[in-house]
PDB file of N, CA and C in Angstrom:
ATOM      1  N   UNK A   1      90.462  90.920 107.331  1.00  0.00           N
ATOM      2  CA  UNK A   1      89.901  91.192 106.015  1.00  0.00           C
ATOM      3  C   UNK A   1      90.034  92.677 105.712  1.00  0.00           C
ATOM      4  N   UNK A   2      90.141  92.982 104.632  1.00  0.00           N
ATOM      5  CA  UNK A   2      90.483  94.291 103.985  1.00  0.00           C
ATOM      6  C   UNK A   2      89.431  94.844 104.058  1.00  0.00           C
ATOM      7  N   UNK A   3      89.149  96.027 104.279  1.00  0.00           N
ATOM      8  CA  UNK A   3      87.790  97.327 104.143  1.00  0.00           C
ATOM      9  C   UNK A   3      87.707  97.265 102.552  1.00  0.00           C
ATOM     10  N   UNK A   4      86.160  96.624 102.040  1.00  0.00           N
ATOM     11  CA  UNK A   4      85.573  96.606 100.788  1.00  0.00           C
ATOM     12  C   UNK A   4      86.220  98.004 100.476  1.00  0.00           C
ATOM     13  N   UNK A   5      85.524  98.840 100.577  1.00  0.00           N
ATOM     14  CA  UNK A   5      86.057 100.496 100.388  1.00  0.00           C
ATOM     15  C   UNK A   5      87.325 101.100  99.995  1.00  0.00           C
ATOM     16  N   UNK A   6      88.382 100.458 101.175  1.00  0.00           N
ATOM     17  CA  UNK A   6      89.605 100.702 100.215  1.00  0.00           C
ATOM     18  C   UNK A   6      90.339 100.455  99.068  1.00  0.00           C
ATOM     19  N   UNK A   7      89.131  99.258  98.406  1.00  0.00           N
ATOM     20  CA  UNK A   7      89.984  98.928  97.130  1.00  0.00           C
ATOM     21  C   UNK A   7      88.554  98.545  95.887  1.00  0.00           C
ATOM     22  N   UNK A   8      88.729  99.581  95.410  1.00  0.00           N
ATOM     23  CA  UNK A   8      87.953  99.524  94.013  1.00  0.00           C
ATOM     24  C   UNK A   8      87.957  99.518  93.023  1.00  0.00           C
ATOM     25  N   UNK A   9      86.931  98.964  91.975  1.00  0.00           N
ATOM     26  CA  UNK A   9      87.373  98.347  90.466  1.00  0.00           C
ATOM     27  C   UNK A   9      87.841 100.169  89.964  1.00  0.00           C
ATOM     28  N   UNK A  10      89.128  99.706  88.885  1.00  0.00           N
ATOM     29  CA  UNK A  10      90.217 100.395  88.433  1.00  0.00           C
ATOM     30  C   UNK A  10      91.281 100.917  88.908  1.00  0.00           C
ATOM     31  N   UNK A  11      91.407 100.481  90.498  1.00  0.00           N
ATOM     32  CA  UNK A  11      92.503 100.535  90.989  1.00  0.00           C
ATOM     33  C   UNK A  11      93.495  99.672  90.659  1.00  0.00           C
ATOM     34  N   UNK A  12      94.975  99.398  90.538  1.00  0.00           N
ATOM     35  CA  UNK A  12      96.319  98.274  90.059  1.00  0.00           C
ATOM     36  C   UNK A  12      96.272  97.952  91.465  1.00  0.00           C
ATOM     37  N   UNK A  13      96.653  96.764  91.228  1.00  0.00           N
ATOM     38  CA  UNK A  13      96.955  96.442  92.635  1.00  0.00           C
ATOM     39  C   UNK A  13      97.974  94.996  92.503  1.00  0.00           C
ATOM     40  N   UNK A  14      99.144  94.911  93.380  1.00  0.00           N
ATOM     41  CA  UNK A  14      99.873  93.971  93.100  1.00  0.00           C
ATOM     42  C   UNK A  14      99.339  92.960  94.729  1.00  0.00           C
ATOM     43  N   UNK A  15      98.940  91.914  94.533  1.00  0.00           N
ATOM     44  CA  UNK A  15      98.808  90.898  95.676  1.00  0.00           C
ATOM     45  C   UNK A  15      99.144  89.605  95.910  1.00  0.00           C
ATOM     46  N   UNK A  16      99.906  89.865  96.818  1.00  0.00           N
ATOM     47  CA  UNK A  16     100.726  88.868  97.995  1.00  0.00           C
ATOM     48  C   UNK A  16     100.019  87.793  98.416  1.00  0.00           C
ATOM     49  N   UNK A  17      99.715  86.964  97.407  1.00  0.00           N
ATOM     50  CA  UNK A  17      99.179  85.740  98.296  1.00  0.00           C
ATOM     51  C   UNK A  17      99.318  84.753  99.670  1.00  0.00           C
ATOM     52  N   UNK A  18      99.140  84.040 100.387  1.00  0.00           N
ATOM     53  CA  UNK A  18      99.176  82.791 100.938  1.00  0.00           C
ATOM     54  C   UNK A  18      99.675  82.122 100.417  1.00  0.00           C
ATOM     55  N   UNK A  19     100.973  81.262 101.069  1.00  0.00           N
ATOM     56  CA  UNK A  19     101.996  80.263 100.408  1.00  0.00           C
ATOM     57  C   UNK A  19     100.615  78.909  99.731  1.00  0.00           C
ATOM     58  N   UNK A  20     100.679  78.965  98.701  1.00  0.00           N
ATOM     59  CA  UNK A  20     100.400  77.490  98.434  1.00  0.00           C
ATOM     60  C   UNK A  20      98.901  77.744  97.604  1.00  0.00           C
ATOM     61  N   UNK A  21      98.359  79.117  97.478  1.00  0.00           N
ATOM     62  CA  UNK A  21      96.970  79.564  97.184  1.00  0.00           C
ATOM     63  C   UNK A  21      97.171  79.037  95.646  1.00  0.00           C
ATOM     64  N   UNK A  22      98.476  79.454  94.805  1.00  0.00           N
ATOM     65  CA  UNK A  22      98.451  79.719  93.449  1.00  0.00           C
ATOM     66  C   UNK A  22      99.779  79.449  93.028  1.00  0.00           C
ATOM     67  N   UNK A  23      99.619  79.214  91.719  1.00  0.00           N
ATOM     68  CA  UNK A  23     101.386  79.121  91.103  1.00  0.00           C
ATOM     69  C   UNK A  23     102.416  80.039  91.399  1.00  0.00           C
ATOM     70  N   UNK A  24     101.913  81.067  91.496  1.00  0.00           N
ATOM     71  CA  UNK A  24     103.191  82.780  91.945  1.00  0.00           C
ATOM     72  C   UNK A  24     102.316  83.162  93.187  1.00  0.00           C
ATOM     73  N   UNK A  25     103.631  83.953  93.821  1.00  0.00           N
ATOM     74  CA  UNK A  25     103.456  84.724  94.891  1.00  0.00           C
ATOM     75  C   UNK A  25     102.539  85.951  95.102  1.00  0.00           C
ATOM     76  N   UNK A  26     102.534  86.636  93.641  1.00  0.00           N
ATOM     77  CA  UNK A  26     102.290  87.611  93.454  1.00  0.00           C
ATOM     78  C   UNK A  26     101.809  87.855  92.155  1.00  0.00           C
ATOM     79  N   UNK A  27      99.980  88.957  92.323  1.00  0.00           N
ATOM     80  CA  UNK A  27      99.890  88.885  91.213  1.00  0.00           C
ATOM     81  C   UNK A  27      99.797  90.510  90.479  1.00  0.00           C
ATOM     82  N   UNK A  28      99.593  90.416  89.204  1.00  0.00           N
ATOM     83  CA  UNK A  28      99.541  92.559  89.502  1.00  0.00           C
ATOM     84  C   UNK A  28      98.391  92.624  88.387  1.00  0.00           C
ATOM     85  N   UNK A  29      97.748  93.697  88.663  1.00  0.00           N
ATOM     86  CA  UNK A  29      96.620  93.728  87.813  1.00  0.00           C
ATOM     87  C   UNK A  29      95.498  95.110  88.254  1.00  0.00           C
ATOM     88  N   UNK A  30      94.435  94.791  87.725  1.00  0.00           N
ATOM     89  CA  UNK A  30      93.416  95.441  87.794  1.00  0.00           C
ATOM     90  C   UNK A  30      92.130  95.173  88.337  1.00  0.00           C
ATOM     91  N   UNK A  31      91.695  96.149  89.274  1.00  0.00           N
ATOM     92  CA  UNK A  31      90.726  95.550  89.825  1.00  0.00           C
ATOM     93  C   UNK A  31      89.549  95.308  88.903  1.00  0.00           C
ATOM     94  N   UNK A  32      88.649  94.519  89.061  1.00  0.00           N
ATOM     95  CA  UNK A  32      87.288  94.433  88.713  1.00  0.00           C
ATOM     96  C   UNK A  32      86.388  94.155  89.333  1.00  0.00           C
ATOM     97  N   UNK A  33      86.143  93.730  90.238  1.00  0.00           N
ATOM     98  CA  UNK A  33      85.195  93.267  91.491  1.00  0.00           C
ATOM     99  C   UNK A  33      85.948  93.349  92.953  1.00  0.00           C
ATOM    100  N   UNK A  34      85.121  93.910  93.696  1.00  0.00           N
ATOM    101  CA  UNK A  34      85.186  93.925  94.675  1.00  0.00           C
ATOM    102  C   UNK A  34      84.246  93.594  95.779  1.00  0.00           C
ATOM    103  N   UNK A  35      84.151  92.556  96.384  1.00  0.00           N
ATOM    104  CA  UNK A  35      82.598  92.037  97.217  1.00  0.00           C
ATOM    105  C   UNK A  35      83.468  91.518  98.915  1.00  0.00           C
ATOM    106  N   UNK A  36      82.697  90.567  99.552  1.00  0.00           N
ATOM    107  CA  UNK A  36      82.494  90.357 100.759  1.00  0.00           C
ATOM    108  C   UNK A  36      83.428  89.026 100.928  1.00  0.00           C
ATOM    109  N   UNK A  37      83.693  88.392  99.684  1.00  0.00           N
ATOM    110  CA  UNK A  37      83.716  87.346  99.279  1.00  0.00           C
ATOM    111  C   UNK A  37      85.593  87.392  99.126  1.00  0.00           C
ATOM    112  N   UNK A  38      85.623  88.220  97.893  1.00  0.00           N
ATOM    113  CA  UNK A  38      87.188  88.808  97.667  1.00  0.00           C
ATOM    114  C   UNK A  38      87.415  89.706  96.411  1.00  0.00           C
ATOM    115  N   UNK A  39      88.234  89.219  96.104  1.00  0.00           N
ATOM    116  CA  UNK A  39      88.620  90.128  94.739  1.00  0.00           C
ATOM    117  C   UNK A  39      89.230  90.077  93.570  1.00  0.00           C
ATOM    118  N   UNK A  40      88.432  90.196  92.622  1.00  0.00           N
ATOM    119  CA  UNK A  40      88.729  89.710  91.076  1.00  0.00           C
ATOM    120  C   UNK A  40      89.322  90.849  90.469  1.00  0.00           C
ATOM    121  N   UNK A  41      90.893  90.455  89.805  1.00  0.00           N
ATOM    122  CA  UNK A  41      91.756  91.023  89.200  1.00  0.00           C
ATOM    123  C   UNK A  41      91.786  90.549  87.992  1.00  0.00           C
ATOM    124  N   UNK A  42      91.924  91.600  87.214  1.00  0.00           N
ATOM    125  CA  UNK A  42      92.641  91.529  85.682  1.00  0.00           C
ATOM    126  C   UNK A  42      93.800  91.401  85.568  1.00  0.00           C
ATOM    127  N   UNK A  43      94.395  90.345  85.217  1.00  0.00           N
ATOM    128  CA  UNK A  43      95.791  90.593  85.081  1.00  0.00           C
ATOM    129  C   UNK A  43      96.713  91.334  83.619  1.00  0.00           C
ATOM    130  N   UNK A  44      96.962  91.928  84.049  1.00  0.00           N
ATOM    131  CA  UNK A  44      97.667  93.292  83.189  1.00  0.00           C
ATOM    132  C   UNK A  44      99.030  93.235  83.415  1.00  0.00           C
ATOM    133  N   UNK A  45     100.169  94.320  82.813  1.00  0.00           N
ATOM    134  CA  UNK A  45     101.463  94.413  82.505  1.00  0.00           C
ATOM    135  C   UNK A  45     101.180  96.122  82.178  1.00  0.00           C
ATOM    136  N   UNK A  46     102.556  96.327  82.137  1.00  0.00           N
ATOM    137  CA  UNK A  46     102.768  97.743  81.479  1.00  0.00           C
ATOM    138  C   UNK A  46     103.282  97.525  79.965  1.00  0.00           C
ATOM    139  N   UNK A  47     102.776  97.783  79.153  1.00  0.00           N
ATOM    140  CA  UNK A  47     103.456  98.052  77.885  1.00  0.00           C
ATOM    141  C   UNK A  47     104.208  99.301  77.126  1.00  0.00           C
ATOM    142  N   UNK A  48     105.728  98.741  77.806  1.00  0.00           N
ATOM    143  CA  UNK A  48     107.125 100.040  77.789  1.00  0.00           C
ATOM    144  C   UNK A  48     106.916 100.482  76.038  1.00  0.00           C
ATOM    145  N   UNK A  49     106.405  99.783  75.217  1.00  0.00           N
ATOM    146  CA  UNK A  49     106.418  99.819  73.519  1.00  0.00           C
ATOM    147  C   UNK A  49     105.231 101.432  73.444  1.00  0.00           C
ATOM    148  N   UNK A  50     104.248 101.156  74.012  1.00  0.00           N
ATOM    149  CA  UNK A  50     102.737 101.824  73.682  1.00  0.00           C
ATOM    150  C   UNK A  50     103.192 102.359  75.105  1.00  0.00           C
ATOM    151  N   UNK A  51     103.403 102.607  75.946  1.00  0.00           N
ATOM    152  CA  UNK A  51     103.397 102.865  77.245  1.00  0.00           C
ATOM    153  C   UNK A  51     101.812 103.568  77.693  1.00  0.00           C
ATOM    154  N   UNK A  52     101.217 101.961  77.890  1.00  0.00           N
ATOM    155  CA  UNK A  52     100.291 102.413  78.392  1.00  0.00           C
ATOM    156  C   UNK A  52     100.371 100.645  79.356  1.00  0.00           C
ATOM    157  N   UNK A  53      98.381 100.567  79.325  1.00  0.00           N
ATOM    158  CA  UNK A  53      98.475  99.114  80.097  1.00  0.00           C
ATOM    159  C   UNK A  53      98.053  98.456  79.040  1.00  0.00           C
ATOM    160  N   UNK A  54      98.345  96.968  79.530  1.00  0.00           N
ATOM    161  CA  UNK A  54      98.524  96.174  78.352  1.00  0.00           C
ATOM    162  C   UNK A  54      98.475  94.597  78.689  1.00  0.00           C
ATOM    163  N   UNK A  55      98.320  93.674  77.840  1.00  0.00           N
ATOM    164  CA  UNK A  55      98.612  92.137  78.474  1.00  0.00           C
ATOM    165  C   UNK A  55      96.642  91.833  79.151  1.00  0.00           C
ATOM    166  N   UNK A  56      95.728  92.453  78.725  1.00  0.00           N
ATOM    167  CA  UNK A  56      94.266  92.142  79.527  1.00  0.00           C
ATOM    168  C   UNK A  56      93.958  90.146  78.602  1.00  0.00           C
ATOM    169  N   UNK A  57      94.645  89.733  79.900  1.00  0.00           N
ATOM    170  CA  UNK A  57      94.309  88.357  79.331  1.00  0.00           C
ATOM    171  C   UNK A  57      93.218  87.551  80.027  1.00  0.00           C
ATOM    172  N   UNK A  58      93.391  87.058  81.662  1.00  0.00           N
ATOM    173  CA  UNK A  58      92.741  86.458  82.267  1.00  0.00           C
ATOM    174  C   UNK A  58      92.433  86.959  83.508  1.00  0.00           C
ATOM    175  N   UNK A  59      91.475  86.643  83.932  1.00  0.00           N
ATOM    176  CA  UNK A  59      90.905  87.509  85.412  1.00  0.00           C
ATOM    177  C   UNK A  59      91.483  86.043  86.823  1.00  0.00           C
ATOM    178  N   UNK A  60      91.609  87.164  87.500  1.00  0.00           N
ATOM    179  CA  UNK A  60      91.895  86.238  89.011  1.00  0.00           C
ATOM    180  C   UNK A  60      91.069  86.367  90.076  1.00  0.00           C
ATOM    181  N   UNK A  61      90.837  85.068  90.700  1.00  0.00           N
ATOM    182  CA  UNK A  61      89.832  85.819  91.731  1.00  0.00           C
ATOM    183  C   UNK A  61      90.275  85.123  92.674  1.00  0.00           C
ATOM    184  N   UNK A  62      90.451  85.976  93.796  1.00  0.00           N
ATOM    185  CA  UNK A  62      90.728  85.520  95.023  1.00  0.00           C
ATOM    186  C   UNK A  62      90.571  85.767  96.388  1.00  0.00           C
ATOM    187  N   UNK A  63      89.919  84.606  97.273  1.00  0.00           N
ATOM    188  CA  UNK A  63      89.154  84.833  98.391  1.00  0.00           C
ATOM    189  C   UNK A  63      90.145  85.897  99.282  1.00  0.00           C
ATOM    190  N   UNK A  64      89.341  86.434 100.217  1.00  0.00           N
ATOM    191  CA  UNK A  64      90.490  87.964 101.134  1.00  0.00           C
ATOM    192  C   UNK A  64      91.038  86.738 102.283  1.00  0.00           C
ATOM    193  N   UNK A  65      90.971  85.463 102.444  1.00  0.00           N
ATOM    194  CA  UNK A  65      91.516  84.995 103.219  1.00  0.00           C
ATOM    195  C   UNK A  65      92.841  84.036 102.692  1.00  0.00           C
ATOM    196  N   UNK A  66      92.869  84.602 101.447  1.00  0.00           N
ATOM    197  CA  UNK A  66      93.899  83.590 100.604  1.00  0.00           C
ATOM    198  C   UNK A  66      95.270  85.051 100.373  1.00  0.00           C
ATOM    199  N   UNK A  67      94.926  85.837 100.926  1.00  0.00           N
ATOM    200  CA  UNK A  67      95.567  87.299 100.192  1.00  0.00           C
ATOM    201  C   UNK A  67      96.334  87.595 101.709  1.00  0.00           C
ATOM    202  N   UNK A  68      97.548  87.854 101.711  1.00  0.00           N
ATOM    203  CA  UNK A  68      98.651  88.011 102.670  1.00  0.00           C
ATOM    204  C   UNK A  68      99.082  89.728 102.848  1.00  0.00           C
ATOM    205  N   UNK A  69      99.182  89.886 101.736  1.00  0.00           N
ATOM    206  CA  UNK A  69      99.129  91.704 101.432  1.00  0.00           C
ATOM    207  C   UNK A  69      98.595  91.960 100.303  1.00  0.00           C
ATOM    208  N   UNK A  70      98.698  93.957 100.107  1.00  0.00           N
ATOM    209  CA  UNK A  70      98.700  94.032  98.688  1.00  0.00           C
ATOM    210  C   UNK A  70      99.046  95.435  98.637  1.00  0.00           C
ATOM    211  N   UNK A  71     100.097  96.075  97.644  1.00  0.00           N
ATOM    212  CA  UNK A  71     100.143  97.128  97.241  1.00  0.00           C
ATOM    213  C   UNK A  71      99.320  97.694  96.056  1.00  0.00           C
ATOM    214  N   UNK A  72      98.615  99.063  96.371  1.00  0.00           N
ATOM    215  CA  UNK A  72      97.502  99.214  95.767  1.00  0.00           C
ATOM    216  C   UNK A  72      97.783 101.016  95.519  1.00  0.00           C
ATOM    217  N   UNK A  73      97.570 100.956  94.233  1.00  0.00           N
ATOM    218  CA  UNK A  73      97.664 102.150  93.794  1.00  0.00           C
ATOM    219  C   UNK A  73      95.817 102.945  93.107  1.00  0.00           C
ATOM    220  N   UNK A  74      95.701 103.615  93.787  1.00  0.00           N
ATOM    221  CA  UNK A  74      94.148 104.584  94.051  1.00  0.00           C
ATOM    222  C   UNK A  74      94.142 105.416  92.265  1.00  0.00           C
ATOM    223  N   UNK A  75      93.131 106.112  92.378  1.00  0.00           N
ATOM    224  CA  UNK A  75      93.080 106.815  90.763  1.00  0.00           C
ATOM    225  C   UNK A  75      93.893 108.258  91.367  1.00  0.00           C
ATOM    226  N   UNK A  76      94.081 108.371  92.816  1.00  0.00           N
ATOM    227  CA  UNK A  76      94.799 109.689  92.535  1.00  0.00           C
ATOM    228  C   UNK A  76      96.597 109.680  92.525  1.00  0.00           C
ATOM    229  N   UNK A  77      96.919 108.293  92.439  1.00  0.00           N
ATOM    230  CA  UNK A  77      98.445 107.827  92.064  1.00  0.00           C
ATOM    231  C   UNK A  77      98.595 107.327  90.623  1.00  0.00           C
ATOM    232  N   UNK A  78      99.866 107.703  90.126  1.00  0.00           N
ATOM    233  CA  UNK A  78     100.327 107.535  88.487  1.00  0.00           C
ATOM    234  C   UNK A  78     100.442 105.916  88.518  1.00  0.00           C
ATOM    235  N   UNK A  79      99.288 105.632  87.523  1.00  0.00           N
ATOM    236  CA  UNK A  79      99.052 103.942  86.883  1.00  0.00           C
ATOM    237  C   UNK A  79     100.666 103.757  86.622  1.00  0.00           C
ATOM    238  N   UNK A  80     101.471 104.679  85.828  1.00  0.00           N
ATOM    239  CA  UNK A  80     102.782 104.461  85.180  1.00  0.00           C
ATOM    240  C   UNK A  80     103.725 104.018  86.204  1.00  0.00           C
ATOM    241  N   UNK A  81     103.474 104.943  86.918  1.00  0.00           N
ATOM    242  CA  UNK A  81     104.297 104.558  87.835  1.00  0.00           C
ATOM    243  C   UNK A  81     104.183 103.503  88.584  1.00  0.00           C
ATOM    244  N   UNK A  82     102.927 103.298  88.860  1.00  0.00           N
ATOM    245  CA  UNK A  82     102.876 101.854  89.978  1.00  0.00           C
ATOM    246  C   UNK A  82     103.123 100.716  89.011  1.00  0.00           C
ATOM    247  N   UNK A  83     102.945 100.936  87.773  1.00  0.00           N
ATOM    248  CA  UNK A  83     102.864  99.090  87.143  1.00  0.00           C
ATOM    249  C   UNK A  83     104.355  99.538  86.616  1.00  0.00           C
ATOM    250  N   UNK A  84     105.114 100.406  86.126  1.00  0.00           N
ATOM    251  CA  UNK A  84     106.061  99.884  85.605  1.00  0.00           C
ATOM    252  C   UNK A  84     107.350 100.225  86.783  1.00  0.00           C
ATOM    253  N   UNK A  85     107.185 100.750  87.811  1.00  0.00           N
ATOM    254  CA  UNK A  85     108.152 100.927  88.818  1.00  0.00           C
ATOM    255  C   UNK A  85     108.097 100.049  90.334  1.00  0.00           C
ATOM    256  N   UNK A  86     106.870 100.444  90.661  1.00  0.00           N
ATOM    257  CA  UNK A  86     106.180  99.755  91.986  1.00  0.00           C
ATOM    258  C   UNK A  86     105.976  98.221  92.159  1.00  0.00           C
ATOM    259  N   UNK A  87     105.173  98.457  91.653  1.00  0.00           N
ATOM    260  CA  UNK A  87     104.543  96.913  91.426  1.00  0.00           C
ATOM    261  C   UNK A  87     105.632  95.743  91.268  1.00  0.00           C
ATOM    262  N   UNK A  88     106.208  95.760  90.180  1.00  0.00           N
ATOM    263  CA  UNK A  88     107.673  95.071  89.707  1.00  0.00           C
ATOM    264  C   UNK A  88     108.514  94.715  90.681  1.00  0.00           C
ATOM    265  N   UNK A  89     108.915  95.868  91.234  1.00  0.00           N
ATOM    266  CA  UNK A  89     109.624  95.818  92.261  1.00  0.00           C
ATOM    267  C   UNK A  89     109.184  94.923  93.454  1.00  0.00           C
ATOM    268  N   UNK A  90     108.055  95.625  94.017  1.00  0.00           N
ATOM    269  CA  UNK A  90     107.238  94.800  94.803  1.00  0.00           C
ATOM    270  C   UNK A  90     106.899  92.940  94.938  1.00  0.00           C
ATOM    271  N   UNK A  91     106.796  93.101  93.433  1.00  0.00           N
ATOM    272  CA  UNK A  91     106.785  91.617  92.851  1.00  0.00           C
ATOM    273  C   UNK A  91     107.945  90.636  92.918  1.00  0.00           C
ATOM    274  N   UNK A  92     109.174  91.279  92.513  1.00  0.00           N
ATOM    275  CA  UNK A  92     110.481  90.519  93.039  1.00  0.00           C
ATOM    276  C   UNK A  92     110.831  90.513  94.389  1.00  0.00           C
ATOM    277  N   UNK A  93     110.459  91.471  95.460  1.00  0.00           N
ATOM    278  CA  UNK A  93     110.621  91.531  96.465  1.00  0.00           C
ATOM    279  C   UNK A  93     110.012  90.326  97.268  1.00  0.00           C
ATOM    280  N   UNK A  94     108.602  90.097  96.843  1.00  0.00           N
ATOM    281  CA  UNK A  94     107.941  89.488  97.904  1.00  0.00           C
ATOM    282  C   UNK A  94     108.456  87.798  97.380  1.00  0.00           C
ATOM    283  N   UNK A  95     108.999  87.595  95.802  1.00  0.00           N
ATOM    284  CA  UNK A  95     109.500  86.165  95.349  1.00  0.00           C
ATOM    285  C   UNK A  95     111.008  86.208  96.269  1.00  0.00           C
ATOM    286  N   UNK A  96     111.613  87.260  96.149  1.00  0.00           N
ATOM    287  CA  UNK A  96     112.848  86.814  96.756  1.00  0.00           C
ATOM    288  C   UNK A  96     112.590  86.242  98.232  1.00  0.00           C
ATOM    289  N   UNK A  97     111.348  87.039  99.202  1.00  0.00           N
ATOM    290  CA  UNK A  97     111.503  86.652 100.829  1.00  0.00           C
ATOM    291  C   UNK A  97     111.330  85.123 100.628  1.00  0.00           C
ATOM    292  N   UNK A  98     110.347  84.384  99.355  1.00  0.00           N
ATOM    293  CA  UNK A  98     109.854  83.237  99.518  1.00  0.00           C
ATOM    294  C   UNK A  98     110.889  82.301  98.612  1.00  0.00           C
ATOM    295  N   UNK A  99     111.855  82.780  98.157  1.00  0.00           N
ATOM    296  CA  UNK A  99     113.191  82.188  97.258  1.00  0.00           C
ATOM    297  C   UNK A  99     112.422  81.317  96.260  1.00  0.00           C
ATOM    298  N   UNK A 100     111.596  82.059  95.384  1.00  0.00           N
ATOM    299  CA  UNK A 100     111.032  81.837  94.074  1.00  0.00           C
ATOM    300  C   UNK A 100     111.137  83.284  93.375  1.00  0.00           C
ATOM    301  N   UNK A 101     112.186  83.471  93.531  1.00  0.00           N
ATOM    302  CA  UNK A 101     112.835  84.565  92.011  1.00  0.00           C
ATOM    303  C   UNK A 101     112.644  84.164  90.979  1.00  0.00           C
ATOM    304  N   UNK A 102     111.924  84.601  89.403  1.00  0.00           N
ATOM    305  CA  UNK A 102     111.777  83.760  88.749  1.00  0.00           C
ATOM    306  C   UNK A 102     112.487  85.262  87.711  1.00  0.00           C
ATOM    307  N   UNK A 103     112.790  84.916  86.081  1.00  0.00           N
ATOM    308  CA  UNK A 103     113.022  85.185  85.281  1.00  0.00           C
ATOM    309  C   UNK A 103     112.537  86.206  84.386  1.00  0.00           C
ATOM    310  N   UNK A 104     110.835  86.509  85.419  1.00  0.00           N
ATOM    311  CA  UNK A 104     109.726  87.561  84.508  1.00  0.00           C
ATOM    312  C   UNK A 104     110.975  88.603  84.911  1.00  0.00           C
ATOM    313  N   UNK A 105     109.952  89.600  83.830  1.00  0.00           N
ATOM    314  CA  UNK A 105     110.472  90.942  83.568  1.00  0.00           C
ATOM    315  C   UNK A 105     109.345  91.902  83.843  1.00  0.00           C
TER     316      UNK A 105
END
């Protein structure tokens, strides 16, 4: 289980699920809760138009025993950079090991 501590609401964080937890491998977002239990994400996007964050549609929550990894960007790393460079990347990476490449952008 992950140290509560290292990951707190307004940190991005892209996470690597457990085969079979959820529809995708991977999700990217924003924190909002953080407990004993697991961790509820906002799911967010970068918006290249407004270049800011963008897409605040539905929250995810998911137990720390359902979560395989996660790349996590802190308030003293560039949001820009992790959601529109990192993360992405990260995100096709971990679909390609599981050969569910899909079409997002």
């Amino acid at each position: 289980m992950a140290k509560i501590q290292a990951i707190q609401p307004g940190y991005c964080v892209a996470v690597h699920l457990m085969p079979g937890t959820a529809p995708d491998n991977c999700y990217i977002g924003m924190v909002e809760i953080v407990d004993e239990h697991g961790i509820l994400i906002n799911l967010v996007h970068w918006d290249d138009k407004l270049d800011m964050l963008g897409g605040y549609t539905e929250s995810l929550f998911v137990p720390w025993v359902n979560i395989n990894s996660m790349l996590i960007s802190t308030e003293r790393q560039p949001t820009r950079r992790f959601m529109t460079d990192r993360a992405r990347k990260w995100r096709t990476q971990i679909e390609t090991l599981h050969g569910t490449a899909s079409k997002k952008k």
